[in-house]
N, C-alpha and C. Protein backbone atom coordinates (compact mmCIF):
# COMPACT_ATOMS: atom_id res chain seq x y z
N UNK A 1 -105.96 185.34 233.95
CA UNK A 1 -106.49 186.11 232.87
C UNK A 1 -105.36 186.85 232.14
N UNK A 2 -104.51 187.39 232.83
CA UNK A 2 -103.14 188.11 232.54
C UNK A 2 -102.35 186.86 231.13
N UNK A 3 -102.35 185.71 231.90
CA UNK A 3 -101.71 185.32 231.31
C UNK A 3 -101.92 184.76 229.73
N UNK A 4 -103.78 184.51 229.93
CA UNK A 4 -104.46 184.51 228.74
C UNK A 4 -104.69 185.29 227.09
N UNK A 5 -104.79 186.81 227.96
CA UNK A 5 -104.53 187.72 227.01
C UNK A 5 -103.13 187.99 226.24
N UNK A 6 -102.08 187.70 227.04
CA UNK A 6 -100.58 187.87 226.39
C UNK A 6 -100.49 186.26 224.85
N UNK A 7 -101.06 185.15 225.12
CA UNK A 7 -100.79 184.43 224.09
C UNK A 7 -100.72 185.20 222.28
N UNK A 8 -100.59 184.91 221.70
CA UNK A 8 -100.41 184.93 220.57
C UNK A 8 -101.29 184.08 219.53
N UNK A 9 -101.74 182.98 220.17
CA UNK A 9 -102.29 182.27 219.23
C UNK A 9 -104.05 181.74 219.51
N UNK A 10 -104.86 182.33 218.62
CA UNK A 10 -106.26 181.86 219.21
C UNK A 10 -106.70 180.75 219.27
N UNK A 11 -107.57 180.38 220.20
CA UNK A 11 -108.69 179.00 220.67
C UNK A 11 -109.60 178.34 219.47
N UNK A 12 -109.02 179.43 217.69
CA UNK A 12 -110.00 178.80 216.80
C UNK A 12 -109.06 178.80 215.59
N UNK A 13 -108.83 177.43 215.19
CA UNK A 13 -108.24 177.18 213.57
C UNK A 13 -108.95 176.51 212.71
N UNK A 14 -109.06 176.28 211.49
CA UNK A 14 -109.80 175.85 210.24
C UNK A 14 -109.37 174.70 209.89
N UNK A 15 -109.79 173.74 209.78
CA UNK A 15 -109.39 172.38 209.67
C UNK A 15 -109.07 172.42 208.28
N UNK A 16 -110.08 172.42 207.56
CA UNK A 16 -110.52 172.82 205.92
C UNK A 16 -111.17 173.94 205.45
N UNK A 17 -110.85 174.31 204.38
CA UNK A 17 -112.07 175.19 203.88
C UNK A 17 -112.93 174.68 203.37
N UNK A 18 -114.03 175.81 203.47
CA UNK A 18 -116.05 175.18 203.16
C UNK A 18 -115.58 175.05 201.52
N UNK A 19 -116.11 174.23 200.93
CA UNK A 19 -116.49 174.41 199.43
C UNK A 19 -118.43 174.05 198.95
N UNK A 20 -117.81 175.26 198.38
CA UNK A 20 -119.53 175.58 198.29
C UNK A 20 -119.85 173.70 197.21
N UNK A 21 -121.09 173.70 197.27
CA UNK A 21 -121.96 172.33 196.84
C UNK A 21 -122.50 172.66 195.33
N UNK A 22 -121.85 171.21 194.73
CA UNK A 22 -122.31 171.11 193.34
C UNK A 22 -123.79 171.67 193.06
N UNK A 23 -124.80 171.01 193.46
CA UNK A 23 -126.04 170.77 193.17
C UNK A 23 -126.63 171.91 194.01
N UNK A 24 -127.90 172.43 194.43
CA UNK A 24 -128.37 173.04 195.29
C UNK A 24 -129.31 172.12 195.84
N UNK A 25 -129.40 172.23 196.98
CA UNK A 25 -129.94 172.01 198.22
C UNK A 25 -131.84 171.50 197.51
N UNK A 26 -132.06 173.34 197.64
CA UNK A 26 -133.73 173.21 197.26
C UNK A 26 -133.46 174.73 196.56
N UNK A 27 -134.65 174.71 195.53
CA UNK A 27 -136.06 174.10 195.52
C UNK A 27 -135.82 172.89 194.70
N UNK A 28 -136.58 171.41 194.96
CA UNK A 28 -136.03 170.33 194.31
C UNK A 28 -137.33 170.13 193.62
N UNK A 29 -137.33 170.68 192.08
CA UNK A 29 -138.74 170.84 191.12
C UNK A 29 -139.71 169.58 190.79
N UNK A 30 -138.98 168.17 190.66
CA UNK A 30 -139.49 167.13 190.52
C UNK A 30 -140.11 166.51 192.02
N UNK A 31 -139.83 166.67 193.10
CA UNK A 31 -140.06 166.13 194.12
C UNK A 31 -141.47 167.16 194.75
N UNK A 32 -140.98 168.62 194.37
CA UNK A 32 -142.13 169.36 194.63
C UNK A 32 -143.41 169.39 193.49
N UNK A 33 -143.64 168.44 192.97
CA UNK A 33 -144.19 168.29 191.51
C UNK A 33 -145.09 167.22 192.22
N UNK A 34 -144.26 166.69 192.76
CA UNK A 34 -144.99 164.99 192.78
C UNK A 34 -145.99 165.01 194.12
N UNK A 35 -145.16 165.39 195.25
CA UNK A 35 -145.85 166.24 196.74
C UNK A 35 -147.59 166.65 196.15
N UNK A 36 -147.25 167.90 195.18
CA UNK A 36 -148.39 168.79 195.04
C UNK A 36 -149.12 167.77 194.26
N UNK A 37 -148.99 167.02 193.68
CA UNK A 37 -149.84 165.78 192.83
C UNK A 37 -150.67 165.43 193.61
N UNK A 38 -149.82 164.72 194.55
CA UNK A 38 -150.13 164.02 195.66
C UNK A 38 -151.52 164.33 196.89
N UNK A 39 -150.92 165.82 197.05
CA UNK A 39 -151.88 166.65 198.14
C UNK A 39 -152.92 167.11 197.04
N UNK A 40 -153.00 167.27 196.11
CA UNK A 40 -154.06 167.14 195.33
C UNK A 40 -155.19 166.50 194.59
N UNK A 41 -154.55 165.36 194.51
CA UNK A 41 -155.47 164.19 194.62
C UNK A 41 -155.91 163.97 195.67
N UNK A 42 -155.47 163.89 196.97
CA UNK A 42 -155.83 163.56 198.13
C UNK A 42 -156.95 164.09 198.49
N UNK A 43 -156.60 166.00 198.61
CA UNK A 43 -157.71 166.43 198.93
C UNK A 43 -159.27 166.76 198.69
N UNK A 44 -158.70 166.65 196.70
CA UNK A 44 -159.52 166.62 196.00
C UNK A 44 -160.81 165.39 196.10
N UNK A 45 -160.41 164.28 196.13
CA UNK A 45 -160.77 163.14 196.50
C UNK A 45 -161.94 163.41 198.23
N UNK A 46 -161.19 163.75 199.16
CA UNK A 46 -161.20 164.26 200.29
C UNK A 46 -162.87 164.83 200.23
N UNK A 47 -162.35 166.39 199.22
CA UNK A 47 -163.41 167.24 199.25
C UNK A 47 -164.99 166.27 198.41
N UNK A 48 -164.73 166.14 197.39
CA UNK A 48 -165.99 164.60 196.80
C UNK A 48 -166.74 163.96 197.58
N UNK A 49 -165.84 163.36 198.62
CA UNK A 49 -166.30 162.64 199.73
C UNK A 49 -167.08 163.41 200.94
N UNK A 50 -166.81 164.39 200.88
CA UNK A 50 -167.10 165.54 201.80
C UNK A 50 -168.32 165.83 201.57
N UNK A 51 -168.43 166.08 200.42
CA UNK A 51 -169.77 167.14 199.64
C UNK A 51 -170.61 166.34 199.42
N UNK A 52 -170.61 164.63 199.17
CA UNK A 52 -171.55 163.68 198.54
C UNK A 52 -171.89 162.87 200.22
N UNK A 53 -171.05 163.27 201.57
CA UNK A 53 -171.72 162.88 202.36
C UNK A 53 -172.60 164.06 202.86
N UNK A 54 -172.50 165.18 202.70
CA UNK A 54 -173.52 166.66 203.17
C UNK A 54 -174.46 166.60 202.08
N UNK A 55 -174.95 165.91 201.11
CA UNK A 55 -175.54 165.91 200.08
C UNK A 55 -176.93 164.87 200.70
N UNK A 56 -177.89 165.42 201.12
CA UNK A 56 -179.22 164.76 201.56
C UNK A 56 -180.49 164.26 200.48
N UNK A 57 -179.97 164.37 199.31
CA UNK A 57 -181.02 163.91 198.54
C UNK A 57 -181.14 162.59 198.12
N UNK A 58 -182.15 162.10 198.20
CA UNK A 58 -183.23 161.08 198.19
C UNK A 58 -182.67 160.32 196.98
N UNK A 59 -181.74 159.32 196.67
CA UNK A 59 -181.68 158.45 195.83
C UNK A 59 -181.95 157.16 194.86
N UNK A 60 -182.21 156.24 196.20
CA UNK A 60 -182.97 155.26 195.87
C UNK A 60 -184.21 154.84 197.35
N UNK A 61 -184.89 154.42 196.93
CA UNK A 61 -186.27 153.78 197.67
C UNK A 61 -185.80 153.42 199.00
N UNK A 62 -184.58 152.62 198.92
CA UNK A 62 -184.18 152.32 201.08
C UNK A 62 -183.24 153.63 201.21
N UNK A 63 -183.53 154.86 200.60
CA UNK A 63 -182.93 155.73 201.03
C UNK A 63 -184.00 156.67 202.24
N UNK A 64 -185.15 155.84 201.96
CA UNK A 64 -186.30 156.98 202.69
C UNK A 64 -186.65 156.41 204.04
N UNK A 65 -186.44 155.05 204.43
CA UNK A 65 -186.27 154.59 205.33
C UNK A 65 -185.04 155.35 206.45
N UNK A 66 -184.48 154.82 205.62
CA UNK A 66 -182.75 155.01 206.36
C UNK A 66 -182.80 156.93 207.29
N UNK A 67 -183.73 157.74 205.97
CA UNK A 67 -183.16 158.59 206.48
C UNK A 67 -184.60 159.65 207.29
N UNK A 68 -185.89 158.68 207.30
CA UNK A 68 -186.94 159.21 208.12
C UNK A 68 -187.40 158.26 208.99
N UNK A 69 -187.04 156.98 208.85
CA UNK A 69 -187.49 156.10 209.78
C UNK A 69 -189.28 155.51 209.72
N UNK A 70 -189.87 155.99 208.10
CA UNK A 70 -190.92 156.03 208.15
C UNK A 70 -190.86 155.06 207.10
N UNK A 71 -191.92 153.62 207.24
CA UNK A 71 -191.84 152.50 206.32
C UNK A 71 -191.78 152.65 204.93
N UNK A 72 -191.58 152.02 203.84
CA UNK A 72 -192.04 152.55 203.00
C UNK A 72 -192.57 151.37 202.23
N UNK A 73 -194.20 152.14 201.80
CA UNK A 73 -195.08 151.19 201.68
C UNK A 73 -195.53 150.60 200.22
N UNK A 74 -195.33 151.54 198.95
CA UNK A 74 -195.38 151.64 197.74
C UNK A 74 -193.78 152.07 197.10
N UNK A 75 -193.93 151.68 195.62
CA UNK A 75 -193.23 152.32 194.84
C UNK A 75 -193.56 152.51 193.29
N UNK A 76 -193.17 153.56 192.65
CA UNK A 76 -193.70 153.25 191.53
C UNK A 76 -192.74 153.15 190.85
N UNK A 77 -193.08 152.04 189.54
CA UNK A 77 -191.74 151.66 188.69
C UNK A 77 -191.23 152.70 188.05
N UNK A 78 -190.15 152.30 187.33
CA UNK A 78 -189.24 153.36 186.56
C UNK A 78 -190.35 153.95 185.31
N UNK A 79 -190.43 154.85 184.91
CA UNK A 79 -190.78 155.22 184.03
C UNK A 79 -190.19 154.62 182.47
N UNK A 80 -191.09 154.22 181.71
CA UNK A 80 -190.16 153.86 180.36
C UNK A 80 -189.73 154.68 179.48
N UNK A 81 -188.96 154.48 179.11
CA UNK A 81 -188.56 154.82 177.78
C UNK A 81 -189.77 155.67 176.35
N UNK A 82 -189.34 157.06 176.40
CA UNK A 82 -190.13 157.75 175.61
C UNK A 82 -190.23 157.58 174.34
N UNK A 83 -191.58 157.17 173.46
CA UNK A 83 -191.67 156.51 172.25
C UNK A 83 -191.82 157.64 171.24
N UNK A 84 -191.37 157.90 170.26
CA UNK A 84 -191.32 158.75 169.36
C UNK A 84 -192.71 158.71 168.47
N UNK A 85 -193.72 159.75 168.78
CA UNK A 85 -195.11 160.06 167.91
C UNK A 85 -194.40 160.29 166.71
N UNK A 86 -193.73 160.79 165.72
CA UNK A 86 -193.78 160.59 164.46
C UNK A 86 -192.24 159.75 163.82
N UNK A 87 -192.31 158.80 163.35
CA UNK A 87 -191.08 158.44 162.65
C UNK A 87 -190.85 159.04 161.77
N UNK A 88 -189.00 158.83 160.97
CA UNK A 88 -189.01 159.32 159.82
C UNK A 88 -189.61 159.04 158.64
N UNK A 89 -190.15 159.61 157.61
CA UNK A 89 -190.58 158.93 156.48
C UNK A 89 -188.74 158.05 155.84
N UNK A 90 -189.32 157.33 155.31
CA UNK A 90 -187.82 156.83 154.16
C UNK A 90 -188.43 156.94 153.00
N UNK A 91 -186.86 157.32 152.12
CA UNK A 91 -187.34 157.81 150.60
C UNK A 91 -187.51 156.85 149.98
């Protein structure tokens, strides 16, 4: 130990010096642009899918089967198209 402390010269030299970096690192604006696009469509998409499968209403006719198990025995057609009681006169 004696003999350690008497040196002169320390256990650490600098090869090079740091030079600081052209560009920065982060925040990288185009890449974080595209990410948030990304996770936004996704989830958005995500949530749609989410809400239209928790969504229990009655759509079409084999929807009442499917979702009571009870036959279904009638249907009534679409309703038509509402006919206009007065036309225009033309001049």
């Amino acid at each position: 130990m004696r003999l350690e402390s008497q040196l002169d010269q320390g256990t650490v030299a600098v090869l090079a010096p740091a030079m600081p970096p052209l560009d920065p690192a982060r925040p990288r604006p185009l890449l974080n642009t595209i990410a948030a696009l990304l996770f936004g469509l996704a989830s958005g998409m995500g949530l749609a899918v989410a809400l239209e499968w928790r969504d229990r209403r009655v759509r079409s006719a084999s929807d009442i089967p499917a979702a009571t198990g009870v036959v279904l025995l009638a249907e009534f057609p679409a309703p038509r198209r509402a006919r206009f009681l007065f036309r225009p006169q033309a001049a």
